[in-house]
PDB file of N, CA and C in Angstrom:
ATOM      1  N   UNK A   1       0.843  -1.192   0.000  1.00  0.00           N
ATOM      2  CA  UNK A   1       0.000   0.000   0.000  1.00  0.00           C
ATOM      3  C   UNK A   1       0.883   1.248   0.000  1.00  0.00           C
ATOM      4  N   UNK A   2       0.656   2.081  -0.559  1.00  0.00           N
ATOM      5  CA  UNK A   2       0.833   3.416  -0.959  1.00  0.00           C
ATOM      6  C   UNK A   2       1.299   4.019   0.313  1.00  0.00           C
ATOM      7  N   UNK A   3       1.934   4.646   0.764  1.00  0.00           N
ATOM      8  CA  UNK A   3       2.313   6.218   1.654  1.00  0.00           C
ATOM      9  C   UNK A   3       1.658   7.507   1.081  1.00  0.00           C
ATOM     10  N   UNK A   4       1.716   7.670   0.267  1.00  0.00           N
ATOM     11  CA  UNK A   4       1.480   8.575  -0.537  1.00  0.00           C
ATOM     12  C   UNK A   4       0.191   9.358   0.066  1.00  0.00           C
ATOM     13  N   UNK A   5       0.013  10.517   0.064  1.00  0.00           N
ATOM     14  CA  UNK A   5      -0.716  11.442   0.475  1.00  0.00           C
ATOM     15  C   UNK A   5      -1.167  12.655  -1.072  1.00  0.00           C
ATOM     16  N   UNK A   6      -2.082  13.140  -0.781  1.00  0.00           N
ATOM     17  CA  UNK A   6      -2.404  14.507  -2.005  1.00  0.00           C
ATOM     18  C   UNK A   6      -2.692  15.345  -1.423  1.00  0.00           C
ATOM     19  N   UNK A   7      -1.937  16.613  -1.531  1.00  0.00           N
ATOM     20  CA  UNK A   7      -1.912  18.025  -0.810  1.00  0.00           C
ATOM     21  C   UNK A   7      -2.699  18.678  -2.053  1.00  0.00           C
ATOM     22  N   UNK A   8      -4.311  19.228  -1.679  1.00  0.00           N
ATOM     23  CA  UNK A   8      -4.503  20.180  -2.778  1.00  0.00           C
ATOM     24  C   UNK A   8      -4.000  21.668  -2.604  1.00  0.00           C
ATOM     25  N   UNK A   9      -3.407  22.714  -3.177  1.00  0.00           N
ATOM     26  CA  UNK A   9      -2.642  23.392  -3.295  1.00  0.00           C
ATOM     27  C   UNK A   9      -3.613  24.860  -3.446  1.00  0.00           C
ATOM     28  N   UNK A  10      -3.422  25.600  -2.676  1.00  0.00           N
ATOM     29  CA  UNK A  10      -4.445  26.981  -3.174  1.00  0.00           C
ATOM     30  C   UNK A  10      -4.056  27.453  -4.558  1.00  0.00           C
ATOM     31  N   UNK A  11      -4.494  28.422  -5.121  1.00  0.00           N
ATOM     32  CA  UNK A  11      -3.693  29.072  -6.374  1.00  0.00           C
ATOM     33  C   UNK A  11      -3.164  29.936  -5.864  1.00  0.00           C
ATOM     34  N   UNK A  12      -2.938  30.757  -4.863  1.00  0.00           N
ATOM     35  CA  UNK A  12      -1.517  31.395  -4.080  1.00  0.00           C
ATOM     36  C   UNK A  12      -0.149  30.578  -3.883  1.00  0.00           C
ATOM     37  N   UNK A  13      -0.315  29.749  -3.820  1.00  0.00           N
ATOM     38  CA  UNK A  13       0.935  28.549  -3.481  1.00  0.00           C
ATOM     39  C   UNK A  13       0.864  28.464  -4.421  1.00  0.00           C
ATOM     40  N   UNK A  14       0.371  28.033  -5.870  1.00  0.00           N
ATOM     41  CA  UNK A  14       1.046  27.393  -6.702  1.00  0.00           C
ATOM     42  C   UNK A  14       2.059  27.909  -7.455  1.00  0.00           C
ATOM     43  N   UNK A  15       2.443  28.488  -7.282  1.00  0.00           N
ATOM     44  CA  UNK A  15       3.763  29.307  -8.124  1.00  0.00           C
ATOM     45  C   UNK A  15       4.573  28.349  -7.744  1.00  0.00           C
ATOM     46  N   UNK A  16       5.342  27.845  -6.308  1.00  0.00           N
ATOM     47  CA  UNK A  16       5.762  26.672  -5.733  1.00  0.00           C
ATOM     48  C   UNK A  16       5.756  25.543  -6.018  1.00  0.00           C
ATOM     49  N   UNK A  17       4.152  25.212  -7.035  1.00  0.00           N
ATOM     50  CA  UNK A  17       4.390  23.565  -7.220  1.00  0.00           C
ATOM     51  C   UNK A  17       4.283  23.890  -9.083  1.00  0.00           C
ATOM     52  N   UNK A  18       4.692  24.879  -9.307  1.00  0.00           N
ATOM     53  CA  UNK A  18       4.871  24.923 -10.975  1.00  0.00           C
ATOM     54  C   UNK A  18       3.480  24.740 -11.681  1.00  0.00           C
ATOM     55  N   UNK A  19       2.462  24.974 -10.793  1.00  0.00           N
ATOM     56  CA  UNK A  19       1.575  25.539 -11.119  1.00  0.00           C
ATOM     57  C   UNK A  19       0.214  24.374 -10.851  1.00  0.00           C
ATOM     58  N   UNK A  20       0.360  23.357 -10.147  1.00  0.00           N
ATOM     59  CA  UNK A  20      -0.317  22.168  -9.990  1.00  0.00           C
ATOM     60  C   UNK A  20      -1.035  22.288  -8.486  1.00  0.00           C
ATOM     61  N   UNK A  21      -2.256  22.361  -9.155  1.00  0.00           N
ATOM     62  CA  UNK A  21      -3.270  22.532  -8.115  1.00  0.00           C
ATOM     63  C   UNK A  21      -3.130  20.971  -6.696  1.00  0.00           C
ATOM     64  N   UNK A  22      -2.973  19.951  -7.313  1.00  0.00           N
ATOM     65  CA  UNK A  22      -3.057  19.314  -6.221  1.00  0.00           C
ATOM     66  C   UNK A  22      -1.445  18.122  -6.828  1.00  0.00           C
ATOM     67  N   UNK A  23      -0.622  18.164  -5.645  1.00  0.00           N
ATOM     68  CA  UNK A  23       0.283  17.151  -5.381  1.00  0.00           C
ATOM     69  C   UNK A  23       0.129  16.069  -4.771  1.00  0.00           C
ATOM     70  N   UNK A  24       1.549  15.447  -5.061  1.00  0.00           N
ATOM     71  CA  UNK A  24       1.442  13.672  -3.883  1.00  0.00           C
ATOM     72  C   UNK A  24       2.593  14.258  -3.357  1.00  0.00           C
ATOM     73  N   UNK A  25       2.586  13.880  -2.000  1.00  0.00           N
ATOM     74  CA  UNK A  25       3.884  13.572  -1.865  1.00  0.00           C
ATOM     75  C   UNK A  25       3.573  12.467  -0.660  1.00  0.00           C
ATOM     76  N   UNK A  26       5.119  11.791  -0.114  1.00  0.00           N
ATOM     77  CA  UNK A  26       5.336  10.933   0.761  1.00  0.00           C
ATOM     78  C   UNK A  26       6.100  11.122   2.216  1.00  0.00           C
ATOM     79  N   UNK A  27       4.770  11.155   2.923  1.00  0.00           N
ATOM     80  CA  UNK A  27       5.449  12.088   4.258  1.00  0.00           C
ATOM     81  C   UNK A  27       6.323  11.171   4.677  1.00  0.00           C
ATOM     82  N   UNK A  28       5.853   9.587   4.836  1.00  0.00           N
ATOM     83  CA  UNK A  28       7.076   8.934   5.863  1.00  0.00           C
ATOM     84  C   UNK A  28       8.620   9.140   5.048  1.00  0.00           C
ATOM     85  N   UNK A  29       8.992   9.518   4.015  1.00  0.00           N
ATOM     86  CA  UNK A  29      10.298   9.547   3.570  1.00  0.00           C
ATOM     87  C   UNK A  29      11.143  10.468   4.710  1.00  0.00           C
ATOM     88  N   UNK A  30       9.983  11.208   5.185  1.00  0.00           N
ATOM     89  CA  UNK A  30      10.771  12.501   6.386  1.00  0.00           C
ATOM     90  C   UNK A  30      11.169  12.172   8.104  1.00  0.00           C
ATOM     91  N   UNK A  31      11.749  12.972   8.586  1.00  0.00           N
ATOM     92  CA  UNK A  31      11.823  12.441  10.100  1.00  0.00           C
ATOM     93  C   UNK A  31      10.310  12.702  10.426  1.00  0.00           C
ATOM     94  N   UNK A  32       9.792  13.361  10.637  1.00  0.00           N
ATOM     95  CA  UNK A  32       8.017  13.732  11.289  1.00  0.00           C
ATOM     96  C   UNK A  32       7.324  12.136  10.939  1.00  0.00           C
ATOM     97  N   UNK A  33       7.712  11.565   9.931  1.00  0.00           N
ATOM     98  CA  UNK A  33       6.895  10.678   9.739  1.00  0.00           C
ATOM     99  C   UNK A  33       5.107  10.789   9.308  1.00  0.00           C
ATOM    100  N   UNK A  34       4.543   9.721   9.115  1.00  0.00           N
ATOM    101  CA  UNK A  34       3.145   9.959   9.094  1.00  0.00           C
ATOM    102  C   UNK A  34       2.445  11.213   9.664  1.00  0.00           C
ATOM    103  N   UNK A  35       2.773  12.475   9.305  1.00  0.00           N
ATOM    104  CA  UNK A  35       2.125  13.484  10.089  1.00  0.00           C
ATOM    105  C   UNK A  35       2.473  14.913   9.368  1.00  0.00           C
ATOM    106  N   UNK A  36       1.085  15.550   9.643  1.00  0.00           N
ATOM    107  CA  UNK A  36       0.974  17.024   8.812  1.00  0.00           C
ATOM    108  C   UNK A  36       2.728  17.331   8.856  1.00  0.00           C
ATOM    109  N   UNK A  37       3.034  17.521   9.413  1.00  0.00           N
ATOM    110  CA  UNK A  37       4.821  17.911   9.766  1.00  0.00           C
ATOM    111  C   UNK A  37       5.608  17.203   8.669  1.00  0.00           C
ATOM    112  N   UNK A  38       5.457  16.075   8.676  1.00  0.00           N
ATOM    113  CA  UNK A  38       5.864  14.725   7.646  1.00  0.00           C
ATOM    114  C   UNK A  38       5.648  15.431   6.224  1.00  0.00           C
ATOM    115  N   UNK A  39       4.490  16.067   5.969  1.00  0.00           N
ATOM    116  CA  UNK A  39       3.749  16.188   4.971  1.00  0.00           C
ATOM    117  C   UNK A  39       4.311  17.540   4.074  1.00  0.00           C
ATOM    118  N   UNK A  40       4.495  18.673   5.070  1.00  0.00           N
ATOM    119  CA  UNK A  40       4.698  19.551   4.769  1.00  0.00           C
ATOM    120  C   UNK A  40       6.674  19.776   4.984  1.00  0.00           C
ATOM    121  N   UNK A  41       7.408  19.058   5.499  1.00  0.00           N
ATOM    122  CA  UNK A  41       8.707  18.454   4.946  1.00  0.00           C
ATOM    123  C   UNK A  41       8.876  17.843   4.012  1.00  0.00           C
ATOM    124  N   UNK A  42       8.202  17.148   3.371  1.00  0.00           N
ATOM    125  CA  UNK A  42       8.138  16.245   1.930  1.00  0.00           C
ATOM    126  C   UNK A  42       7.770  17.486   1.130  1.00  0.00           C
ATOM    127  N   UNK A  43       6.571  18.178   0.977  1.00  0.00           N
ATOM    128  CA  UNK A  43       6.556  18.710   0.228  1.00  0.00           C
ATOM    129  C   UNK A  43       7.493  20.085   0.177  1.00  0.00           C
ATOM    130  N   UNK A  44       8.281  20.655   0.958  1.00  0.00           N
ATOM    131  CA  UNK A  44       9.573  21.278   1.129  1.00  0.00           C
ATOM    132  C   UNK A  44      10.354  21.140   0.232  1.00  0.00           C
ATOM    133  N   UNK A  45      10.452  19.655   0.821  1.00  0.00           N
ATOM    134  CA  UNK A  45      11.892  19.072  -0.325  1.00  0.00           C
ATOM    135  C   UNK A  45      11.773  19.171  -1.635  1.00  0.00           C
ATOM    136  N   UNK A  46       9.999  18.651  -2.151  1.00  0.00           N
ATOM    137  CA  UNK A  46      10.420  18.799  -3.824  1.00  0.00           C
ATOM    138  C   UNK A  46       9.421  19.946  -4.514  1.00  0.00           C
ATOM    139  N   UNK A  47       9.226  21.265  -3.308  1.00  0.00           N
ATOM    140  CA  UNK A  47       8.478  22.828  -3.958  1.00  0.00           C
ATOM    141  C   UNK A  47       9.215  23.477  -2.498  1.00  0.00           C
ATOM    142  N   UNK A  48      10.440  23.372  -3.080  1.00  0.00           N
ATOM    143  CA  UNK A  48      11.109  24.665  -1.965  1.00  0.00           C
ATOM    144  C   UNK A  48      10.553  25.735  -1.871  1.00  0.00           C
ATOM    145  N   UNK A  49      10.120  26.387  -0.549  1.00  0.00           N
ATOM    146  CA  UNK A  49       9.853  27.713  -0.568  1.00  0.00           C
ATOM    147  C   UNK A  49       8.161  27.880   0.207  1.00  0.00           C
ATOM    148  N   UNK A  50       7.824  26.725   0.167  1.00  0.00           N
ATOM    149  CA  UNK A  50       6.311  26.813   0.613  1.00  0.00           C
ATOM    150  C   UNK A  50       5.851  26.658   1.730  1.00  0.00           C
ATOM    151  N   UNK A  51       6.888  25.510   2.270  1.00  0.00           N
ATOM    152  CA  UNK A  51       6.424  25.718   4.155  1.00  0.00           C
ATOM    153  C   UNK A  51       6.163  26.926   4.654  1.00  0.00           C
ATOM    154  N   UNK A  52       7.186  27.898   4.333  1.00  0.00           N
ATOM    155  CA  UNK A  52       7.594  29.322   4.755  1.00  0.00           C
ATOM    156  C   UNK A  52       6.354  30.140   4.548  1.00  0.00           C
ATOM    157  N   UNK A  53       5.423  29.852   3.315  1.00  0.00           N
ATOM    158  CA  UNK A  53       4.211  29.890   3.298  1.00  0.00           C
ATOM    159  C   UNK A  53       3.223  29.750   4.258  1.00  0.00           C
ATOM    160  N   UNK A  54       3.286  28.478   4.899  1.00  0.00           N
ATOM    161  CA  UNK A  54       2.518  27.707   6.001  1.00  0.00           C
ATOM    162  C   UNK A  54       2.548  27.627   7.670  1.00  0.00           C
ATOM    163  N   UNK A  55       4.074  28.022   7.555  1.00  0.00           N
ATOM    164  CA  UNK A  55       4.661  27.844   8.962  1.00  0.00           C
ATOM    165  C   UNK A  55       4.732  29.583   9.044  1.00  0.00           C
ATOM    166  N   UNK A  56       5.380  29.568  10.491  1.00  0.00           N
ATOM    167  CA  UNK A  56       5.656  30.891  10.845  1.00  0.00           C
ATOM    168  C   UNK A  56       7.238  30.767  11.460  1.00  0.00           C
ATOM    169  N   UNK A  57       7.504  31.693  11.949  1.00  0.00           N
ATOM    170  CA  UNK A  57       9.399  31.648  12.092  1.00  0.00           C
ATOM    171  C   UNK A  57       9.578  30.537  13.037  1.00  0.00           C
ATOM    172  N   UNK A  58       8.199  30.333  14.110  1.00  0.00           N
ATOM    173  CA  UNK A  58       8.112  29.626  15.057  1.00  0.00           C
ATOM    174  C   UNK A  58       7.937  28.007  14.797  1.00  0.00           C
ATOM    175  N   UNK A  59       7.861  28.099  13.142  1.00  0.00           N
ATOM    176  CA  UNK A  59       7.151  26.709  12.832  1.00  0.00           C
ATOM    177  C   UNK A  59       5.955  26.248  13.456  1.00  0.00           C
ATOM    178  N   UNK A  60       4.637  27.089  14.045  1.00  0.00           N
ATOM    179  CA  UNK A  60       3.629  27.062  13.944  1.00  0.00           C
ATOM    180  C   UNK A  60       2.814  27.215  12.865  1.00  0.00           C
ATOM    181  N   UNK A  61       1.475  26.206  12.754  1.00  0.00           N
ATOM    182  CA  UNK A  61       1.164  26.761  11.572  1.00  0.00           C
ATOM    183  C   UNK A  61       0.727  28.836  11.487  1.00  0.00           C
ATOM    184  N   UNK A  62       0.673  29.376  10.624  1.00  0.00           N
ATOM    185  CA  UNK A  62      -0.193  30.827   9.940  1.00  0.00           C
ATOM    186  C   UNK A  62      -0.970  30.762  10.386  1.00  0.00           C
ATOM    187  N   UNK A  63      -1.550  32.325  11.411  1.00  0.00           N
ATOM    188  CA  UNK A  63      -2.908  32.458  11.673  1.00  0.00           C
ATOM    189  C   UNK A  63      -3.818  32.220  10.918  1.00  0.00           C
ATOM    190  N   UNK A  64      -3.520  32.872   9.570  1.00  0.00           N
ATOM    191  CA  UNK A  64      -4.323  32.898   8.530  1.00  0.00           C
ATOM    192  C   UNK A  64      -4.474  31.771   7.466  1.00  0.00           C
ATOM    193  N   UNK A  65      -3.734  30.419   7.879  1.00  0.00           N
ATOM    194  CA  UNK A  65      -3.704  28.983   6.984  1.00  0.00           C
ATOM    195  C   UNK A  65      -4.665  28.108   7.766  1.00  0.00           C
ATOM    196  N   UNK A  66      -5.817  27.879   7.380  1.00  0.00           N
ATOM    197  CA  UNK A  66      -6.138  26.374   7.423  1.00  0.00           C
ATOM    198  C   UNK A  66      -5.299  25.233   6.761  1.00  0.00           C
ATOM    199  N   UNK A  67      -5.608  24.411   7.550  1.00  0.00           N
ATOM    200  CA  UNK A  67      -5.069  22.922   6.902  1.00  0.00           C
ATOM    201  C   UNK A  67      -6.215  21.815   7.323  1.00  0.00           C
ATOM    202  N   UNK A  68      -6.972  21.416   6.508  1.00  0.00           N
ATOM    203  CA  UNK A  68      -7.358  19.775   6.421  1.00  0.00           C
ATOM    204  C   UNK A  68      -6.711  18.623   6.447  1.00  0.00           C
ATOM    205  N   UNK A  69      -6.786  17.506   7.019  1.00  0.00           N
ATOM    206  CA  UNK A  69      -6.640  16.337   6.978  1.00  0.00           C
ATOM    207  C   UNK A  69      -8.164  15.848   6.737  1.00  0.00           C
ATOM    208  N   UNK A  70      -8.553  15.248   5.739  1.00  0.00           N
ATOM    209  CA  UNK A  70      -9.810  14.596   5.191  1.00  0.00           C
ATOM    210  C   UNK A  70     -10.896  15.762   5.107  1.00  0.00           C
ATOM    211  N   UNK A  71     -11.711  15.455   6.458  1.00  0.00           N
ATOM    212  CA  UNK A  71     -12.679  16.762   6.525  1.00  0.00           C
ATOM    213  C   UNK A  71     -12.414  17.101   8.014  1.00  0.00           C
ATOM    214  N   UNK A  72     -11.420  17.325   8.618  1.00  0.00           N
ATOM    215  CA  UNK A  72     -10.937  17.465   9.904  1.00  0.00           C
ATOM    216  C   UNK A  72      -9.891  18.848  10.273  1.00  0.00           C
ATOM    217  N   UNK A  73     -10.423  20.192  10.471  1.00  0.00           N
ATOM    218  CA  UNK A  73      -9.529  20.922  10.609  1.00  0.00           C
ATOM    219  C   UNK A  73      -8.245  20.729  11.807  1.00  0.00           C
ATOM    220  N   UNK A  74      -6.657  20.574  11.341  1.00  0.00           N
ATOM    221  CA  UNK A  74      -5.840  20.582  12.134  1.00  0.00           C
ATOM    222  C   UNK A  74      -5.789  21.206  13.506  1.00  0.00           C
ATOM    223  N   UNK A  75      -6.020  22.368  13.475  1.00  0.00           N
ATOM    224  CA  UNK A  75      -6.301  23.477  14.416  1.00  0.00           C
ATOM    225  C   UNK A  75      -7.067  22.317  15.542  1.00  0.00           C
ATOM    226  N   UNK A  76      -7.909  21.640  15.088  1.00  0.00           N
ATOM    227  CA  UNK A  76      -9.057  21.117  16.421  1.00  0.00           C
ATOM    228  C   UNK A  76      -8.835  19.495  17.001  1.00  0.00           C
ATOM    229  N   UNK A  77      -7.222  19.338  15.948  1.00  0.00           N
ATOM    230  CA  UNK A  77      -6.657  17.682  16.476  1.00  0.00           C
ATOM    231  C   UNK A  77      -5.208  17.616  17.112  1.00  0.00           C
ATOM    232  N   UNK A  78      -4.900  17.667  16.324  1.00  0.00           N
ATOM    233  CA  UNK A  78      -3.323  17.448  17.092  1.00  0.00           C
ATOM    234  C   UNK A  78      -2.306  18.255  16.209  1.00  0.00           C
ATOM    235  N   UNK A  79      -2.696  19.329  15.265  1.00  0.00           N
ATOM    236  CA  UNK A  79      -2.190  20.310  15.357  1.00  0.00           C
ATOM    237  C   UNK A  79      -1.231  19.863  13.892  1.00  0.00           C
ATOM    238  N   UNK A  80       0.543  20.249  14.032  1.00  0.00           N
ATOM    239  CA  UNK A  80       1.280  19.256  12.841  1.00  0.00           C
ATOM    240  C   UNK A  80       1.531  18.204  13.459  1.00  0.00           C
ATOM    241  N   UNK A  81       0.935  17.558  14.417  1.00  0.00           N
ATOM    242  CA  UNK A  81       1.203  16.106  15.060  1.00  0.00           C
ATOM    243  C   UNK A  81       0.016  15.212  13.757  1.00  0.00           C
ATOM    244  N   UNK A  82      -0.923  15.845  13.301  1.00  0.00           N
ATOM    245  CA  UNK A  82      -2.470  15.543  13.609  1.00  0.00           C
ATOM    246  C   UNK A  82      -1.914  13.616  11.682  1.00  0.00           C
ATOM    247  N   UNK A  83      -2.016  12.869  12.038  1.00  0.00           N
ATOM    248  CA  UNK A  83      -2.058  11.801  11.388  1.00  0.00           C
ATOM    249  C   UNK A  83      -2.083  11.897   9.950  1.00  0.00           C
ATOM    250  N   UNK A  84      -1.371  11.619   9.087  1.00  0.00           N
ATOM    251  CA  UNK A  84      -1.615  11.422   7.934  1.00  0.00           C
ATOM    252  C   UNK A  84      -1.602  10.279   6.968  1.00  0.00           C
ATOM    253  N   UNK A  85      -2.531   9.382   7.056  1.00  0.00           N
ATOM    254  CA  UNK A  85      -2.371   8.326   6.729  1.00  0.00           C
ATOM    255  C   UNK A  85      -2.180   8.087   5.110  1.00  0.00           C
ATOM    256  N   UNK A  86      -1.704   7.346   4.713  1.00  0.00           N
ATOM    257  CA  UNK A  86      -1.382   6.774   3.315  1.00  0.00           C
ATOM    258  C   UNK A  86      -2.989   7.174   2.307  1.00  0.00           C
ATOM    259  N   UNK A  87      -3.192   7.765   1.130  1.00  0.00           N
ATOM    260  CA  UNK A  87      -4.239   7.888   0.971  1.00  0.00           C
ATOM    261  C   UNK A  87      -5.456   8.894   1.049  1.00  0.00           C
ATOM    262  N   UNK A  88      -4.567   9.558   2.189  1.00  0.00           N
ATOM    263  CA  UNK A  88      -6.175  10.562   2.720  1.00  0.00           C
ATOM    264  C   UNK A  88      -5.239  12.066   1.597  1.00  0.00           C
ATOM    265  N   UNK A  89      -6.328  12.956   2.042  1.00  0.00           N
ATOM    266  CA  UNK A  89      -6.275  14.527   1.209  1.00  0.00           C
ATOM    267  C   UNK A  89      -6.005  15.150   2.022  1.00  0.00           C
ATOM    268  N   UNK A  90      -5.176  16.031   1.710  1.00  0.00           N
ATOM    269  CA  UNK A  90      -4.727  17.580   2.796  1.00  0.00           C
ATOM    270  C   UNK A  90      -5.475  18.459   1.972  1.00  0.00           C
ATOM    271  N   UNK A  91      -6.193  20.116   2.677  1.00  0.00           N
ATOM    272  CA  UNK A  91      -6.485  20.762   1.681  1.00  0.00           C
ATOM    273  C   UNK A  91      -5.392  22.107   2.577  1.00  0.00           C
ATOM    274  N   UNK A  92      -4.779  22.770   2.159  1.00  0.00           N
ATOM    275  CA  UNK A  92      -4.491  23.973   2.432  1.00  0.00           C
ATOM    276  C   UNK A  92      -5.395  24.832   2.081  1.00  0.00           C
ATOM    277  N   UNK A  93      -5.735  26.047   2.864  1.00  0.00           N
ATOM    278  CA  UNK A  93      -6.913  27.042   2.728  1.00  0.00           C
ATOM    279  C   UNK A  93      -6.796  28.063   3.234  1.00  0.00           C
ATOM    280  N   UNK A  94      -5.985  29.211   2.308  1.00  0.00           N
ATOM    281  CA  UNK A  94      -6.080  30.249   3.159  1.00  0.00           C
ATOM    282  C   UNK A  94      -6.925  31.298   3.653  1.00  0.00           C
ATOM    283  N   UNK A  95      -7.456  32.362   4.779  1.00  0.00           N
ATOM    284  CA  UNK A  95      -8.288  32.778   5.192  1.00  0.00           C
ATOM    285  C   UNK A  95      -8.450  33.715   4.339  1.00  0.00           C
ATOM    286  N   UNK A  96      -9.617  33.930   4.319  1.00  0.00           N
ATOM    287  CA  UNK A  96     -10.340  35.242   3.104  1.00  0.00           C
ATOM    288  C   UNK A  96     -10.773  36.097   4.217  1.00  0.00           C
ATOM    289  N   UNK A  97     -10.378  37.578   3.907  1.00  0.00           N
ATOM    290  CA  UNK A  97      -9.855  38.569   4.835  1.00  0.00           C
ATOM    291  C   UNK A  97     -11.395  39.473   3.881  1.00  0.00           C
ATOM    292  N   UNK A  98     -11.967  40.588   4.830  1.00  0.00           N
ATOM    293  CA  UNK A  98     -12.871  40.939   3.832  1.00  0.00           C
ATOM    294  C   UNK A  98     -14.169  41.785   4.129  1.00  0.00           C
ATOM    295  N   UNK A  99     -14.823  42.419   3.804  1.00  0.00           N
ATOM    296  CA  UNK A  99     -16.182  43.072   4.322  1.00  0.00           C
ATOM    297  C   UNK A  99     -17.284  43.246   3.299  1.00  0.00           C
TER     298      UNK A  99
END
């Protein structure tokens, strides 16, 4: 079975993945292992430049980033601990600011 995960990609980020709305990548290849952290180190390695996007200096996620695991906002599980199993969808989502 697969490792493999699919990060769908906002169209703000995609400049980063050369223009591809949704990626694979393979979190366990990373130390974090199976996990948002895992996920977003894999995808580091092959769209440099995008964590920096996601994270903050603190390596917390962005006030202003959602992240999904399936239909499960991170924020309300275990955070970049929160599971990423072989298979499932990440959605990145950033906050729409607005009146």
């Amino acid at each position: 079975m697969s490792n493999d995960v699919s990060v769908r990609i906002p169209t703000i980020l995609r400049t980063y993945t050369g223009g591809e709305s949704e990626v694979t990548v393979d979190p366990t290849t990373t130390e974090a292992g199976a996990t948002l952290s895992g996920v977003l180190d894999a995808l580091e390695a092959n769209h440099p430049g995008i964590r920096a996007r996601v994270l903050d200096d603190n390596g917390a996620l962005r006030r202003f980033v959602n992240i999904y695991v399936g239909e499960e906002d991170v924020r309300f599980s275990e955070g970049l601990g929160t599971a990423t199993p072989g298979g499932c969808q990440i959605s990145v989502i950033p906050a729409v600011a607005g009146g």
